[in-house]
N, C-alpha and C. Protein backbone atom coordinates (compact mmCIF):
# COMPACT_ATOMS: atom_id res chain seq x y z
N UNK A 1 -0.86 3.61 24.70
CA UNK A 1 -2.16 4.25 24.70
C UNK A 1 -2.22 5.25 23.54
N UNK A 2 -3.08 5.28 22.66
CA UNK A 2 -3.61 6.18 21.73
C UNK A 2 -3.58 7.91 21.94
N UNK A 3 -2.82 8.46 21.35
CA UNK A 3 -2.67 9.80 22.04
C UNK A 3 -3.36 10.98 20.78
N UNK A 4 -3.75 10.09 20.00
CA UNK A 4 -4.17 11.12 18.76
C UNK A 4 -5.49 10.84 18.49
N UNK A 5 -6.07 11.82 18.21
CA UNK A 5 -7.78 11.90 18.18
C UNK A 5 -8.49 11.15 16.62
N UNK A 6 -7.39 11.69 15.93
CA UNK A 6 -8.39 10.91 14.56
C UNK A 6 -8.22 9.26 14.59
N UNK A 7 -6.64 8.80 15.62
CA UNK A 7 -6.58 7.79 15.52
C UNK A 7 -7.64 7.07 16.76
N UNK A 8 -7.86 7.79 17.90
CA UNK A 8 -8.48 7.10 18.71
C UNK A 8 -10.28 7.25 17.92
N UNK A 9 -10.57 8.20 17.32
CA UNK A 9 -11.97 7.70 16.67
C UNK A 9 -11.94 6.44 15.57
N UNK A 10 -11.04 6.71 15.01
CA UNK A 10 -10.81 5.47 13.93
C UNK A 10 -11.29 4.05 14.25
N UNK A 11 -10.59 4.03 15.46
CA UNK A 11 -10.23 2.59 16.09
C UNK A 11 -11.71 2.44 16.56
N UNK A 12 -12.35 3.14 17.46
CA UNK A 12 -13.62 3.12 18.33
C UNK A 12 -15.07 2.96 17.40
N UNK A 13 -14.60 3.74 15.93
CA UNK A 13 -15.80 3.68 15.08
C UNK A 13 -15.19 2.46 13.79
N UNK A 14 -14.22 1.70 13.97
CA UNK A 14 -13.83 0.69 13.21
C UNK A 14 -14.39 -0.36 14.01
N UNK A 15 -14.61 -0.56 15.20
CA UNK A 15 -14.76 -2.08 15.79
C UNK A 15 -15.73 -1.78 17.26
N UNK A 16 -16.77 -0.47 16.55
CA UNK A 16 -17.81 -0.28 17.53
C UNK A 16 -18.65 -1.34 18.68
N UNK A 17 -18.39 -2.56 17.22
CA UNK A 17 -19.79 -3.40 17.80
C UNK A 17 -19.11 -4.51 18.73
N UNK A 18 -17.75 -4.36 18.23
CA UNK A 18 -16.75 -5.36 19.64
C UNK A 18 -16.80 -4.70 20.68
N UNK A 19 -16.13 -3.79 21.02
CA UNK A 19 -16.05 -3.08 21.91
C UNK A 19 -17.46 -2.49 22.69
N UNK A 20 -18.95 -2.48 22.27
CA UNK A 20 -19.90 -2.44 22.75
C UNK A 20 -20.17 -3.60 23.60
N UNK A 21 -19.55 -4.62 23.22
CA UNK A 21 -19.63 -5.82 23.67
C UNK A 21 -18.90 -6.11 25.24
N UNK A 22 -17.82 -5.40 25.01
CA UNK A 22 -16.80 -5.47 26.40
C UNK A 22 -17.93 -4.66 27.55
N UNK A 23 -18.05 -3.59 27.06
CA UNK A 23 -18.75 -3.13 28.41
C UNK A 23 -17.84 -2.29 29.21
N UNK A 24 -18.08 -1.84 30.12
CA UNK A 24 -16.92 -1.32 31.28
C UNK A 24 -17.47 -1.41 32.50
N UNK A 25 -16.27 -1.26 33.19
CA UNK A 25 -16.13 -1.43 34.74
C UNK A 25 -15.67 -0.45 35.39
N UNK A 26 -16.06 0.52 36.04
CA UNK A 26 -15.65 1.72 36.98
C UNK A 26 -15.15 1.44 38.13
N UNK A 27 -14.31 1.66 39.39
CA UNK A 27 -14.46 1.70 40.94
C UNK A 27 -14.84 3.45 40.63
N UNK A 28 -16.10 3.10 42.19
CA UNK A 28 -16.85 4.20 41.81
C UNK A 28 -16.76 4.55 43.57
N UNK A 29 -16.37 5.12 44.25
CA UNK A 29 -16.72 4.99 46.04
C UNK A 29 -15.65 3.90 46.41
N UNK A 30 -16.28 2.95 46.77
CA UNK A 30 -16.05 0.86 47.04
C UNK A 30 -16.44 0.32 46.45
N UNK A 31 -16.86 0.60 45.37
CA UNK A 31 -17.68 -0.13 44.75
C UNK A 31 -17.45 -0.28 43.43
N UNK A 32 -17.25 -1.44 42.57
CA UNK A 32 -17.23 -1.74 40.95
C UNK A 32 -18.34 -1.48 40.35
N UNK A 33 -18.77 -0.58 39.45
CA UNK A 33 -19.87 -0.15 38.73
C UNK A 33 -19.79 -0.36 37.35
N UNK A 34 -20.52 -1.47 37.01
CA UNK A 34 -20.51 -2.30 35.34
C UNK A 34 -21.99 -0.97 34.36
N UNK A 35 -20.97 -0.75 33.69
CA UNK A 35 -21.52 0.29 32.45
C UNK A 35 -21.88 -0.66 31.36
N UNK A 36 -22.92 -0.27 30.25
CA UNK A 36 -22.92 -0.41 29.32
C UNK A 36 -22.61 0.27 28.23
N UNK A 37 -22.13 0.32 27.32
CA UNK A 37 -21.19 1.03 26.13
C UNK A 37 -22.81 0.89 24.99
N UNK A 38 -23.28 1.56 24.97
CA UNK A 38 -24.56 1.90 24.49
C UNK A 38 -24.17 2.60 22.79
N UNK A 39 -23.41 3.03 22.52
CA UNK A 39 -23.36 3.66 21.34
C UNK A 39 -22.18 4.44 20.96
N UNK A 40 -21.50 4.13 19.49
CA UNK A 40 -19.60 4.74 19.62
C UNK A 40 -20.22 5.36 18.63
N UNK A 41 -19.72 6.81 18.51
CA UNK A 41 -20.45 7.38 17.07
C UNK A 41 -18.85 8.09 16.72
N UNK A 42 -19.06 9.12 15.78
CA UNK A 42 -17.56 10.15 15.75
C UNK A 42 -17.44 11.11 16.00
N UNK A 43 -18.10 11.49 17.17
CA UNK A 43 -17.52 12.33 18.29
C UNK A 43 -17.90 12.19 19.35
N UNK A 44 -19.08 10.97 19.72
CA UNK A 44 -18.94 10.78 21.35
C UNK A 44 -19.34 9.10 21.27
N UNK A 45 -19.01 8.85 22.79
CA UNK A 45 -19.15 6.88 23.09
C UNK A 45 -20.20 7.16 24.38
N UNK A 46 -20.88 6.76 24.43
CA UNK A 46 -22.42 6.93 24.86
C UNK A 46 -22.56 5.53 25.74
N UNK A 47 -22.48 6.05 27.47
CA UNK A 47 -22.65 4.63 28.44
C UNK A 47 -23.80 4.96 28.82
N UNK A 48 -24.29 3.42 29.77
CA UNK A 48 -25.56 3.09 30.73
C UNK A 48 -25.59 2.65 31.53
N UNK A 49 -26.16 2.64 32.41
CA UNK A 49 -26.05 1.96 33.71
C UNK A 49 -27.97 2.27 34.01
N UNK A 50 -28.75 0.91 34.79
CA UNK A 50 -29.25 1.10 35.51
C UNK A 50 -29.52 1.37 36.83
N UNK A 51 -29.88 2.52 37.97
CA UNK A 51 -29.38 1.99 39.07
C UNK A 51 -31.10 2.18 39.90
N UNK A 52 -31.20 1.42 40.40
CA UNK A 52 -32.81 1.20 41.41
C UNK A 52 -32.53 1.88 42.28
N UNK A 53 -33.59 2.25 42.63
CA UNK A 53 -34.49 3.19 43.62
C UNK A 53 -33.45 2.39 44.92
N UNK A 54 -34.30 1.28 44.85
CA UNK A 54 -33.47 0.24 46.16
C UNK A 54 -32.15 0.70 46.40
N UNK A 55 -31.48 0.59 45.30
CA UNK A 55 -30.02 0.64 45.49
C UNK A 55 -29.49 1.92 46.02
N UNK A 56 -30.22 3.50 46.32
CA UNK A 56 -30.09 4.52 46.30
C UNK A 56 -30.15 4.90 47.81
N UNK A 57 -31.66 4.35 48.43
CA UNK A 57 -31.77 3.79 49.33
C UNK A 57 -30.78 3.09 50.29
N UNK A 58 -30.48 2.26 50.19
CA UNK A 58 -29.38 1.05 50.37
C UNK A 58 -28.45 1.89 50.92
N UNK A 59 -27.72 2.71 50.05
CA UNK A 59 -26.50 3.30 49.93
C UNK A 59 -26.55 4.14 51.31
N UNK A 60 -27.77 5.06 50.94
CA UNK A 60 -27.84 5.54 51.96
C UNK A 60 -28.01 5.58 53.42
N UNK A 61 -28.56 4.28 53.61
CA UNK A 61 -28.50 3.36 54.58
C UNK A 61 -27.21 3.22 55.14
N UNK A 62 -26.47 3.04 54.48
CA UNK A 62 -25.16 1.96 54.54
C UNK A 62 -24.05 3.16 54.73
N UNK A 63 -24.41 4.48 54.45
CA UNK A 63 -23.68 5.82 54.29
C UNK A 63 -22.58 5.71 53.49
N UNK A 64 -22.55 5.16 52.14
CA UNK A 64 -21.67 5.06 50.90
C UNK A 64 -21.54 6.72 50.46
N UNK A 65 -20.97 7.08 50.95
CA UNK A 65 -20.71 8.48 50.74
C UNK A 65 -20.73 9.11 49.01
N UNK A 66 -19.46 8.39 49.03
CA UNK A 66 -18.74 8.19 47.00
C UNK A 66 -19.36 7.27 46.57
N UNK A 67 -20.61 6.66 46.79
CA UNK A 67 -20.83 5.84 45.94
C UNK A 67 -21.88 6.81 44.78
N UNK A 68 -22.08 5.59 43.53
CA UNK A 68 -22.82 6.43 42.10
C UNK A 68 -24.34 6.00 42.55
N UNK A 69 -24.75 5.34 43.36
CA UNK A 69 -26.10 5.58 43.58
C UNK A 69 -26.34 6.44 44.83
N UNK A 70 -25.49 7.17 45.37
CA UNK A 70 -26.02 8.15 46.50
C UNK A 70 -25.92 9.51 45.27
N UNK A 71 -24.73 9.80 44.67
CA UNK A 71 -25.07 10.93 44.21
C UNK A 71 -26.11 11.11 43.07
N UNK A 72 -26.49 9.94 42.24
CA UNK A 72 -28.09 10.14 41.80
C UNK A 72 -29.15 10.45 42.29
N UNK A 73 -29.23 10.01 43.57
CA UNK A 73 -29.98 10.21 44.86
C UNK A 73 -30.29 11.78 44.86
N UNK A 74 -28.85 12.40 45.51
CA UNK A 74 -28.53 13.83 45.72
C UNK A 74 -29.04 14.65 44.77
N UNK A 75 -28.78 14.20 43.43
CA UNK A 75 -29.42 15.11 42.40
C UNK A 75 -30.69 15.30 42.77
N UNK A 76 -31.45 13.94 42.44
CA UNK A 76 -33.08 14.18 42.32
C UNK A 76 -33.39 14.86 43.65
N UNK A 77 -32.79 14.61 44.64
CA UNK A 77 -33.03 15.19 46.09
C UNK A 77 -33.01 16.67 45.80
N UNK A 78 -32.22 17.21 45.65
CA UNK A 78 -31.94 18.70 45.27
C UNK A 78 -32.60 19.39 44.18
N UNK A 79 -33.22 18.64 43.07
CA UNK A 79 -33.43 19.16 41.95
C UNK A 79 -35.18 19.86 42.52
N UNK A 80 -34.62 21.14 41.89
CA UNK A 80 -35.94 22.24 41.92
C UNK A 80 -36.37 22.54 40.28
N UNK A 81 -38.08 22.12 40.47
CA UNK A 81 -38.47 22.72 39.21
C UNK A 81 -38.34 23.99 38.76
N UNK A 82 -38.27 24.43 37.90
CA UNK A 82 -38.13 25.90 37.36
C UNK A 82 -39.55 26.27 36.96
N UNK A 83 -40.06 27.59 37.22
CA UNK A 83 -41.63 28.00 37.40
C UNK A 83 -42.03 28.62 35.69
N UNK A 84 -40.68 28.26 34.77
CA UNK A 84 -41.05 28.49 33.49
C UNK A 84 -42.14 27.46 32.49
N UNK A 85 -43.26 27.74 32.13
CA UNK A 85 -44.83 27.05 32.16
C UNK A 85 -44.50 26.69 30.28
């Protein structure tokens, strides 16, 4: 494994558009969560994921505690506007 920083950017911004290609795979909860590798620049690698309303739902249904669509959920659930106009 790559333990040095100029070498691990090297590599990531030498063969961006392969490696955009792979994609990634998380266990996220129980669950395998497929990312997209959206953008390698030289100083950050930039993922995506879509996740539906449904699926948030679902989860919660199902009481996926650790899963990545309950705590998106939680956010928007919790999130308070700020009264700055």
């Amino acid at each position: 494994m790559i333990d040095n920083l100029d070498e691990l950017v090297a590599k990531a911004v030498d063969n961006k558009q392969e490696i955009k290609r792979e994609g990634l795979r998380l266990k996220i909860g129980d669950s395998e969560e497929d990312f997209r590798i959206s953008g390698i620049g030289e100083k950050t690698v930039k993922i995506e994921k879509f996740v539906k309303y449904e699926d948030m739902i679902e989860a919660a249904e199902l009481g996926k505690e650790d899963s990545l669509q309950l705590a998106i959920m939680k956010v928007i659930d919790e999130f308070e506007a700020s009264d700055d106009s």
